[in-house]
Each structure stands twice: as C-alpha cells, then as structure tokens.
N, C-alpha and C. Protein backbone atom coordinates (compact mmCIF):
# COMPACT_ATOMS: atom_id res chain seq x y z
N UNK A 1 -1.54 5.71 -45.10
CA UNK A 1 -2.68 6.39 -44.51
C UNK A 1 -2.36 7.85 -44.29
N UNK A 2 -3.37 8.80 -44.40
CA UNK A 2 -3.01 9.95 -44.04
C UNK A 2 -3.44 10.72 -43.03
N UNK A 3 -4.40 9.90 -42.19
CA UNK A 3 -4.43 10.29 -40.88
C UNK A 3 -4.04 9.28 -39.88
N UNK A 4 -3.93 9.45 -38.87
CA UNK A 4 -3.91 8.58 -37.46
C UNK A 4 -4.59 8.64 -36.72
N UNK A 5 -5.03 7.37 -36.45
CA UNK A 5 -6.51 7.15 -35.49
C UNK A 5 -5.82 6.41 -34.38
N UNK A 6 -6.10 6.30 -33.41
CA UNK A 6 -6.49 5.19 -32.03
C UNK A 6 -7.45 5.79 -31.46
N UNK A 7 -7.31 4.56 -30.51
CA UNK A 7 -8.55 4.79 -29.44
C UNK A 7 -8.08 3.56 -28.31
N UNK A 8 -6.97 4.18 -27.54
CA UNK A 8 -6.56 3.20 -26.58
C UNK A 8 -6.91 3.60 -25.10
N UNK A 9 -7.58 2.81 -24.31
CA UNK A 9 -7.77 3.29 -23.38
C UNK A 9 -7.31 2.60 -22.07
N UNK A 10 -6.75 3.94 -20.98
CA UNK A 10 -5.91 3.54 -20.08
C UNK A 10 -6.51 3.21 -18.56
N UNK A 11 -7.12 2.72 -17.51
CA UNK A 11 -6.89 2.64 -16.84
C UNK A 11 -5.73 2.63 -15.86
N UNK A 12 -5.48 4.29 -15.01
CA UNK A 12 -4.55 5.07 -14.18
C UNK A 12 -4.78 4.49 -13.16
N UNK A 13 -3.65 4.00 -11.43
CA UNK A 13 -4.05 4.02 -10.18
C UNK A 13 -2.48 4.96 -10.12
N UNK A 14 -2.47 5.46 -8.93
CA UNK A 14 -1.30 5.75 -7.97
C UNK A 14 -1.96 5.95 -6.63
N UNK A 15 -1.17 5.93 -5.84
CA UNK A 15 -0.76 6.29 -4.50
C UNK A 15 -0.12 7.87 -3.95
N UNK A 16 -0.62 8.11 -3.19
CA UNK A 16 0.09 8.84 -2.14
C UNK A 16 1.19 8.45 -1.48
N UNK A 17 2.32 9.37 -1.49
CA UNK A 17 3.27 8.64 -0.63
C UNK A 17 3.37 8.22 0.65
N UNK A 18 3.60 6.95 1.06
CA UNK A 18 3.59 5.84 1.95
C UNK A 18 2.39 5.59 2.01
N UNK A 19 1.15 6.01 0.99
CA UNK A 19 -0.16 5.39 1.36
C UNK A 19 -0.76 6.69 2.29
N UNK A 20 -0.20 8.03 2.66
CA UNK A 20 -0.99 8.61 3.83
C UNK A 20 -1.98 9.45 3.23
N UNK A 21 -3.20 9.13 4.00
CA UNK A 21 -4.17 9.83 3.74
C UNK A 21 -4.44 11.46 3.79
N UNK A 22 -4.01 11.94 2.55
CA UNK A 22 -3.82 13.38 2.26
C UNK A 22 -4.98 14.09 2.06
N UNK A 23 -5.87 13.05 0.74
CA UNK A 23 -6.82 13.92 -0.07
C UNK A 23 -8.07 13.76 1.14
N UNK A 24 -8.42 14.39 1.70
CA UNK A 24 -9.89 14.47 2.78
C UNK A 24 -11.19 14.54 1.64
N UNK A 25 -11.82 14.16 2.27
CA UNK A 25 -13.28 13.35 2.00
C UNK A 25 -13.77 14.64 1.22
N UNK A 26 -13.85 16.19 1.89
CA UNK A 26 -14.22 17.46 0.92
C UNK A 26 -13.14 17.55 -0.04
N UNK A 27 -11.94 17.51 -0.06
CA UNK A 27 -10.86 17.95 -1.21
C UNK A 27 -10.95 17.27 -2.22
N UNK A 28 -11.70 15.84 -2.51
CA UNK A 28 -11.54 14.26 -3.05
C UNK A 28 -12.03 15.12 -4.54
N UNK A 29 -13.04 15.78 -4.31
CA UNK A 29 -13.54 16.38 -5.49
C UNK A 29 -12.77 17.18 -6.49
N UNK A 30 -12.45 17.91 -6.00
CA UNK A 30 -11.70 19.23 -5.94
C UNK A 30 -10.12 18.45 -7.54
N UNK A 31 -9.93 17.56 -6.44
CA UNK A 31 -8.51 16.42 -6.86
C UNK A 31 -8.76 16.15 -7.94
N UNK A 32 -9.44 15.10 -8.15
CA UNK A 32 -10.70 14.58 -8.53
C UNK A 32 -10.56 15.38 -10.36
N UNK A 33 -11.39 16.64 -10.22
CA UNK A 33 -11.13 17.78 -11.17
C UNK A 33 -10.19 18.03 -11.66
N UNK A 34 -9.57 18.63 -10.92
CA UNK A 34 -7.74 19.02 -11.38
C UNK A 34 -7.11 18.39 -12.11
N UNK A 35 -7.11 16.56 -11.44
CA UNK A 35 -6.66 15.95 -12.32
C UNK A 35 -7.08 15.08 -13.62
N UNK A 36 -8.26 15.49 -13.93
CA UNK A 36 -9.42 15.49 -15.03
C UNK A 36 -8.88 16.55 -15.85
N UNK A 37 -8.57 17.74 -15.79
CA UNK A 37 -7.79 18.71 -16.48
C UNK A 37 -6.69 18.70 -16.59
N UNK A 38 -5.44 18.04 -15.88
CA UNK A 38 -4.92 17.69 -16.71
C UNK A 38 -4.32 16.72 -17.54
N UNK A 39 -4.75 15.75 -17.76
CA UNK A 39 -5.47 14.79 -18.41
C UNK A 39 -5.60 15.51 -19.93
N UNK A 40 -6.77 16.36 -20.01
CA UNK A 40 -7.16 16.77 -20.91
C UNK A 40 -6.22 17.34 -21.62
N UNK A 41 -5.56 18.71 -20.61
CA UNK A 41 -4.49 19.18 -21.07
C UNK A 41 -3.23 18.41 -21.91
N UNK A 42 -3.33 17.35 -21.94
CA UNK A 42 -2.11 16.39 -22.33
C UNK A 42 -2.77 15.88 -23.24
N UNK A 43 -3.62 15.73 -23.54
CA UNK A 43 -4.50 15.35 -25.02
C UNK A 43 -4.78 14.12 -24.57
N UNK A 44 -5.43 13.57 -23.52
CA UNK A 44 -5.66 12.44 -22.95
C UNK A 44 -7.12 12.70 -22.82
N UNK A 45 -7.96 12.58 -23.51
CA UNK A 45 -9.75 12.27 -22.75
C UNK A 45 -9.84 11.73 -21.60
N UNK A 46 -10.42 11.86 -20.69
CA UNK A 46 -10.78 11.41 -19.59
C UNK A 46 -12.24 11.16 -19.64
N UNK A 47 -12.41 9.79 -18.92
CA UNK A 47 -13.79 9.22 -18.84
C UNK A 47 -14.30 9.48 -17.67
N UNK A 48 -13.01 9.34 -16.58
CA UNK A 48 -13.73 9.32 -15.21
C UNK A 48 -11.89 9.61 -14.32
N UNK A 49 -12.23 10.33 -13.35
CA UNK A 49 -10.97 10.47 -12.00
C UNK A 49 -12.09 9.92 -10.60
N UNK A 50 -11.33 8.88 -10.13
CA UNK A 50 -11.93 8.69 -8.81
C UNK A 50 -11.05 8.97 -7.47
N UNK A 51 -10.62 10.07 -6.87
CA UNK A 51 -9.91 10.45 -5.86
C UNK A 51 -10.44 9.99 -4.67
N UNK A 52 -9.61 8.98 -3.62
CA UNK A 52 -9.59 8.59 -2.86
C UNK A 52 -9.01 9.20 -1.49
N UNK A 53 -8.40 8.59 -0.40
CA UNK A 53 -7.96 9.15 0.69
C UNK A 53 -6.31 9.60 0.34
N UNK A 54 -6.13 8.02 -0.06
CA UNK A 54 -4.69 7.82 -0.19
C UNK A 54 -4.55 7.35 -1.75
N UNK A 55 -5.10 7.35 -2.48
CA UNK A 55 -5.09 6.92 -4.24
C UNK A 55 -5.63 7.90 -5.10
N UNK A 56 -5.54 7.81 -6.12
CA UNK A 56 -6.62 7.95 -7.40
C UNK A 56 -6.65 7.12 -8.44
N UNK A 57 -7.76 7.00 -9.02
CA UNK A 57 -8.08 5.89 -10.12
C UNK A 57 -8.65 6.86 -11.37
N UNK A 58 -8.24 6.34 -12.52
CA UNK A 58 -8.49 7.15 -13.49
C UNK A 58 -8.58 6.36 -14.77
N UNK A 59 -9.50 6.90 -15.71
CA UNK A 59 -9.85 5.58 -17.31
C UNK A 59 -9.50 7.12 -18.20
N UNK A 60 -9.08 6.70 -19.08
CA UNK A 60 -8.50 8.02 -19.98
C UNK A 60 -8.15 7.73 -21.18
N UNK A 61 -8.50 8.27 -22.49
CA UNK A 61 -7.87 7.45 -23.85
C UNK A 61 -6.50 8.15 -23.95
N UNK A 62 -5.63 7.16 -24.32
CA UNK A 62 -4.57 8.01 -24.30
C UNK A 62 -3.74 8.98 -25.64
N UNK A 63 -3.36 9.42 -25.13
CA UNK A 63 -2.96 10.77 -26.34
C UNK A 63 -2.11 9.71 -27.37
N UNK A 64 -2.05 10.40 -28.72
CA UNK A 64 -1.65 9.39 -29.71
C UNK A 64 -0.18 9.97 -30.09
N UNK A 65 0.09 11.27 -29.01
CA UNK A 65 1.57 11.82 -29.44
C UNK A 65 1.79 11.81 -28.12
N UNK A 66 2.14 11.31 -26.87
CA UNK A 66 2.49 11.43 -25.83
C UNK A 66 2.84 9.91 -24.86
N UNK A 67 3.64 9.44 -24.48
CA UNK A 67 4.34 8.50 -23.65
C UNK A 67 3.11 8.58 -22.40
N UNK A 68 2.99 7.72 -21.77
CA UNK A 68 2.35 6.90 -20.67
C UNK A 68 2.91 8.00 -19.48
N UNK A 69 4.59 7.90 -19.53
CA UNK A 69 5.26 7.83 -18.36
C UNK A 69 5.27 9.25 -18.65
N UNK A 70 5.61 10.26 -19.77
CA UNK A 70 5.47 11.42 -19.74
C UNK A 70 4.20 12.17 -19.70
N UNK A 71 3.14 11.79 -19.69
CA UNK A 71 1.75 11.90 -19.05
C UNK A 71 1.80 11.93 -17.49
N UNK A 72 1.99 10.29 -17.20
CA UNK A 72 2.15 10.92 -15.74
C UNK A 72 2.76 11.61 -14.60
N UNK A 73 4.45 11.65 -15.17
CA UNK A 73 5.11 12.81 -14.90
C UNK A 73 4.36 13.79 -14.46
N UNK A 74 3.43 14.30 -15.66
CA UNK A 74 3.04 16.01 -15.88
C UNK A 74 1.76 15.89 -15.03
N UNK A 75 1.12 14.81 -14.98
CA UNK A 75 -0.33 14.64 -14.15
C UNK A 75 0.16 14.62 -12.77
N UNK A 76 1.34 13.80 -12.17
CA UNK A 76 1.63 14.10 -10.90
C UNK A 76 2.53 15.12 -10.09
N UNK A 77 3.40 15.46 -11.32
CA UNK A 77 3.92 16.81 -10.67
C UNK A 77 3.63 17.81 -10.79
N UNK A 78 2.47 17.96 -11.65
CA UNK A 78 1.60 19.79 -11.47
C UNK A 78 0.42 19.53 -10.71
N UNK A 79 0.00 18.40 -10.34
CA UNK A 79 -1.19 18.26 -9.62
C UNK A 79 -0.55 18.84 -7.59
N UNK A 80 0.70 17.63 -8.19
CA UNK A 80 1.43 17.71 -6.60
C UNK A 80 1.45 19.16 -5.87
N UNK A 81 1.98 20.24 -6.95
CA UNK A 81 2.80 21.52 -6.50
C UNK A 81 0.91 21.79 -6.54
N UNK A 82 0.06 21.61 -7.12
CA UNK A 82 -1.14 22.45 -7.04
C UNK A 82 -1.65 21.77 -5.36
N UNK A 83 -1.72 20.54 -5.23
CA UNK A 83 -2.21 20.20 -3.98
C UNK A 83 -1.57 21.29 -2.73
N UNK A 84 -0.38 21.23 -2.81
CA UNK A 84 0.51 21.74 -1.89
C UNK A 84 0.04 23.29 -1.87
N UNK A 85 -0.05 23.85 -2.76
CA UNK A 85 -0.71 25.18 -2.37
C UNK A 85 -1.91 25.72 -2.15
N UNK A 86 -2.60 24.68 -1.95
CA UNK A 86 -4.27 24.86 -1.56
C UNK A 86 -4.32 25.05 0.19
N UNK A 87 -3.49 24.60 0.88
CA UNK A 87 -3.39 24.64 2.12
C UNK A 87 -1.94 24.53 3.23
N UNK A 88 -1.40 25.33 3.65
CA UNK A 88 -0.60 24.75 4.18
C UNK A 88 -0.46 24.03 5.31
N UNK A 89 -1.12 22.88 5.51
CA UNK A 89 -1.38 21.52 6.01
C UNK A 89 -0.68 20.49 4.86
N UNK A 90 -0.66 20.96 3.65
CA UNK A 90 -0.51 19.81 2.45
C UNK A 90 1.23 20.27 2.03
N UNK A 91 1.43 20.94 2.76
CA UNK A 91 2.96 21.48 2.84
C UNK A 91 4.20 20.26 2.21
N UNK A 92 3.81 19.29 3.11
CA UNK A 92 4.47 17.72 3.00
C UNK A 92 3.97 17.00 1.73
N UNK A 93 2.55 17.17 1.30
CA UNK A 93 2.29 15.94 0.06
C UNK A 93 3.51 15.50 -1.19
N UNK A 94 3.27 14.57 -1.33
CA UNK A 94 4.33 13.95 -2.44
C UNK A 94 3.57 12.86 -3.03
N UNK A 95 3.74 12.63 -4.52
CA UNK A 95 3.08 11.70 -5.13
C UNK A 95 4.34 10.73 -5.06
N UNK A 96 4.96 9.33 -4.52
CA UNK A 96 5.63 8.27 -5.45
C UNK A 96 5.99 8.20 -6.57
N UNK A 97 7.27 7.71 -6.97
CA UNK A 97 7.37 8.00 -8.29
C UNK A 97 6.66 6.92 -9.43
N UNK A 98 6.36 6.09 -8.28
CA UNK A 98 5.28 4.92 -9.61
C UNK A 98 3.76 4.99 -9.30
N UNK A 99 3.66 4.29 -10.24
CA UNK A 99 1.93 4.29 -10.82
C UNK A 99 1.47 3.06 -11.36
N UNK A 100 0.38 2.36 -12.03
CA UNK A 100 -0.09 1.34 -12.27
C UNK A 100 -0.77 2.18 -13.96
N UNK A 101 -0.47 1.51 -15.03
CA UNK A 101 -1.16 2.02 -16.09
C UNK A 101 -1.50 0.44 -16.82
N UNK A 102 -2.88 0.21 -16.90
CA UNK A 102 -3.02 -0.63 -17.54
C UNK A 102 -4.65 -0.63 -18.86
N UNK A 103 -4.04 -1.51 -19.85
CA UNK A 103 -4.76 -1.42 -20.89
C UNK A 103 -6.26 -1.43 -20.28
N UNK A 104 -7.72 -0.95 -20.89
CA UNK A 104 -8.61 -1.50 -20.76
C UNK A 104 -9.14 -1.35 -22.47
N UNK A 105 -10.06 -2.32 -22.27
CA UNK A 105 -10.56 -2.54 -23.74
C UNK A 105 -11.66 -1.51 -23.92
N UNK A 106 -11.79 -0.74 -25.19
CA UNK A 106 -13.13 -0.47 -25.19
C UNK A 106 -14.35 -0.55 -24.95
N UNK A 107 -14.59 -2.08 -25.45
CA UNK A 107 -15.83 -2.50 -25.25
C UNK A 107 -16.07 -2.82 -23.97
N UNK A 108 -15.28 -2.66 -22.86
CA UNK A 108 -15.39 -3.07 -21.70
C UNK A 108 -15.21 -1.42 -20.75
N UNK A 109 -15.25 -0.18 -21.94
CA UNK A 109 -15.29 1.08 -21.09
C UNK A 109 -16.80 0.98 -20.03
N UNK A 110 -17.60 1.61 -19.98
CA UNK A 110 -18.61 1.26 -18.98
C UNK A 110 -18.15 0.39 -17.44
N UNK A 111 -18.31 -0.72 -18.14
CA UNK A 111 -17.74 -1.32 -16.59
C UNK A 111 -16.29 -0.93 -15.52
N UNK A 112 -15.57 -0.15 -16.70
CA UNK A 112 -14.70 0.31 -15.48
C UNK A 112 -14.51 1.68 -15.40
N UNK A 113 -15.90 2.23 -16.06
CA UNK A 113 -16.08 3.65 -15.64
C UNK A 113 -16.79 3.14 -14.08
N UNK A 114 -17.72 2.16 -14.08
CA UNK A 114 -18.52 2.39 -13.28
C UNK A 114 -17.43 1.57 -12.14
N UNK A 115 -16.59 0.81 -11.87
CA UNK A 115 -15.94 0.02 -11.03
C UNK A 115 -14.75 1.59 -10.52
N UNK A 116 -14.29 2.79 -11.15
CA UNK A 116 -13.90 3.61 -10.79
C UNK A 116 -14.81 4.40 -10.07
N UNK A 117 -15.71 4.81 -10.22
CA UNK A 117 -17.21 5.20 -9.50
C UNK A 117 -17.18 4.81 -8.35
N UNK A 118 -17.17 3.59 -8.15
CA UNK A 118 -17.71 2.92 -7.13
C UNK A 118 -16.40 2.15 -6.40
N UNK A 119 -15.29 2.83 -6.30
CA UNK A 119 -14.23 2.64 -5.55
C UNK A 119 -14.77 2.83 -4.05
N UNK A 120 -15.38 3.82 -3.30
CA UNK A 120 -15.92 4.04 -2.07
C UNK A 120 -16.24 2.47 -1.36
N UNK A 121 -17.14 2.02 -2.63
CA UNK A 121 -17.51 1.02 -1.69
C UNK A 121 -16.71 -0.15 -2.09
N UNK A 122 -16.04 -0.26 -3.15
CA UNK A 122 -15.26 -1.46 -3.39
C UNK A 122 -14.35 -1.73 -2.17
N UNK A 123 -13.84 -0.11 -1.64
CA UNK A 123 -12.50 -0.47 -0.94
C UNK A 123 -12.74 -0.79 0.86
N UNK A 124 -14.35 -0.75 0.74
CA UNK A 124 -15.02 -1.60 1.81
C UNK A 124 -14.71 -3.20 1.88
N UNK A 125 -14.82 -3.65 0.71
CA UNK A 125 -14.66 -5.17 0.60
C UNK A 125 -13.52 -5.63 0.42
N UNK A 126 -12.51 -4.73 -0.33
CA UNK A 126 -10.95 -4.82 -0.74
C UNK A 126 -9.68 -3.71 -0.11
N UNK A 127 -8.88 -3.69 0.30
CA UNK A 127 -7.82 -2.65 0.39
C UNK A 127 -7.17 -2.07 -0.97
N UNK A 128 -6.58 -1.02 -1.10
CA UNK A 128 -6.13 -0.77 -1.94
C UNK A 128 -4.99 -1.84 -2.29
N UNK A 129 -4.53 -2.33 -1.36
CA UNK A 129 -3.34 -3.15 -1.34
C UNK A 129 -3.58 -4.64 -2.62
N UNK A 130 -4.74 -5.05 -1.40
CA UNK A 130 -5.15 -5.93 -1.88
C UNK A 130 -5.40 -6.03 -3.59
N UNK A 131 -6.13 -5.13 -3.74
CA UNK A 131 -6.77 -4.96 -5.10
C UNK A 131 -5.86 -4.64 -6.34
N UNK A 132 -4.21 -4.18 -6.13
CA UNK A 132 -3.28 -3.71 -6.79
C UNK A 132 -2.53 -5.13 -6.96
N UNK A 133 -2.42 -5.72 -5.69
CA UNK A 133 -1.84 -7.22 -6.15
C UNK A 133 -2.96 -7.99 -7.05
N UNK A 134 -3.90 -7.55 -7.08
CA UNK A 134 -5.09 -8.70 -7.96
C UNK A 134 -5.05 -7.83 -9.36
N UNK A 135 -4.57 -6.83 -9.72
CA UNK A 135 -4.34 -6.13 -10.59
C UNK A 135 -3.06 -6.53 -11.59
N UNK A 136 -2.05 -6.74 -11.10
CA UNK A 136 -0.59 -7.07 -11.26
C UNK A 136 -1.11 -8.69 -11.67
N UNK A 137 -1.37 -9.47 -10.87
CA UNK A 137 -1.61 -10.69 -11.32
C UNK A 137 -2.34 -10.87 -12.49
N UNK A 138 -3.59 -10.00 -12.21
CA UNK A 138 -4.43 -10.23 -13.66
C UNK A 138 -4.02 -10.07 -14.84
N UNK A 139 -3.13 -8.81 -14.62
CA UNK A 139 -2.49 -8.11 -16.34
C UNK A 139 -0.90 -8.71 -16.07
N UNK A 140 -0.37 -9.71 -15.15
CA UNK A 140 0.51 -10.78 -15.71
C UNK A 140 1.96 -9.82 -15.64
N UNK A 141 1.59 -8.76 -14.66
CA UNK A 141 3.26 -7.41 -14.27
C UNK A 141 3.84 -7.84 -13.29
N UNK A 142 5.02 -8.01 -13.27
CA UNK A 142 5.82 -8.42 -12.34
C UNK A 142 6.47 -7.43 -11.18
N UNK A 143 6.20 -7.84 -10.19
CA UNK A 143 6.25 -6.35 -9.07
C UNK A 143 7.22 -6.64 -8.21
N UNK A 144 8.39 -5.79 -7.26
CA UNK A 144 8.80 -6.45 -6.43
C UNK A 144 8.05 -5.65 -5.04
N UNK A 145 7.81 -6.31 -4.17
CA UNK A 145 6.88 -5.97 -2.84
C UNK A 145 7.70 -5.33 -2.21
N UNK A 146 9.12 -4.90 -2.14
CA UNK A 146 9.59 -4.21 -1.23
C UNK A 146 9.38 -2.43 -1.92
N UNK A 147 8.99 -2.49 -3.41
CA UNK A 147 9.03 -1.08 -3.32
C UNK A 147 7.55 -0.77 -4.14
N UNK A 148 6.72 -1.82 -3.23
CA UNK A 148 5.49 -1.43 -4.60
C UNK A 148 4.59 -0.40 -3.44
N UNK A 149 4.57 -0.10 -2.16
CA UNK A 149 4.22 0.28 -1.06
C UNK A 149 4.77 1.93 -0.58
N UNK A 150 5.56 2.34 -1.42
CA UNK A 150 6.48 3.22 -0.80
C UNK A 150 6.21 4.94 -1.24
C-alpha cells in the first residue's frame, strides 16, 4: 500500500492529583480548550474534552505516528505548566502519572461524544471512582487499588 489510513478512536480519562478539585466550574472551559489543542497539536483529532473538577474526559482519533503514552505525556505536562501559570492559586497543580486510554469503536462515536458531554450529570448518579472501576472491568484491565487513586 502506499498510503496509511486508520481511524482509531480513543477515549482519554485522568485525574488530578489525589482527586483535588483544581479545575473550578469557570476555568472547566478554558481546560477544556487547551487541552483540545493539544490534542490537535499531536495530530490527534479531537471530538470532544469534558473538564471536570477533579478529571477530564476526552474521545480523540489517535495520531497514526505517535504512542498513546507519548501523547499523554505531552497533553499532561504542557497543559500542567500552562494550568499553573494562569493563577497563582494553581501554584501546587500536578497531573498523576496515569491515565485510562481506552478503545472506542467508531460506530459507537456519538454515544460517547454525548456520554462525555454529559459527564455533569452522569457524575450525579456515579463517582468518578465508581465509574473508572466499571470502566476497568468492562475493557477487562487489571488495576491494583492501592495506586489507581493517587
């Protein structure tokens, strides 16, 4: 063949470190953006970033010359140093060094554009906690609980 095609698409979560609620309800956007760019910047399409208090959720096709883990490297440590200089209140932020990357199917983009959307109210009915162990189970990843929290 003489070109290369995919079209794989990723459903992103991480955390804030220890879970603390950094990103405020006005900044969520802001986050939100940033890390929609860079995304892009990495040759990753982005469908959707959903920035939370203490998370973000993200659907993204992934780049066809670039590693998972070297993506998010670059998505959490230029986002990090950018958070940190928007305020010095955010002096302390730190992203964890893990993340959750799991396949989603194409034909099933929509529904978890819109289930990223609608994290606000999901995490009414679910914790983040909760919903990461039903995550791990579903896609069959083996986690150990003393450092999936940290």
């Amino acid at each position: 063949m003489a070109q290369s095609l995919a079209n794989v698409l990723v459903y992103f979560d991480f955390s804030t470190k220890n879970r603390q609620p950094w990103i405020t309800e006005e900044f969520q956007p802001d986050v939100a953006a940033y890390i929609a760019g860079l995304f892009r910047n990495h040759d990753c399409p982005i469908l959707i970033v959903n920035a939370r208090p203490d998370h973000v959720h993200s659907l993204a096709a992934l780049s066809r010359t670039r590693s998972i883990s070297d993506i998010m490297e670059a998505v959490k440590g230029v986002s990090s140093g950018w958070i940190k200089s928007k305020d010095p209140r955010f002096h302390a932020f730190q992203w964890p060094g893990g993340y959750g990357a799991f396949s989603a199917s194409p034909s099933r983009k929509e529904i978890v554009r819109r289930y990223i959307a609608n994290q606000r109210e999901h995490h009414r009915r679910f914790s983040f906690e909760e919903e990461y162990r039903r995550l791990r189970e579903r896609y069959g990843v083996p986690y150990d609980e003393r450092y999936l929290w940290s």
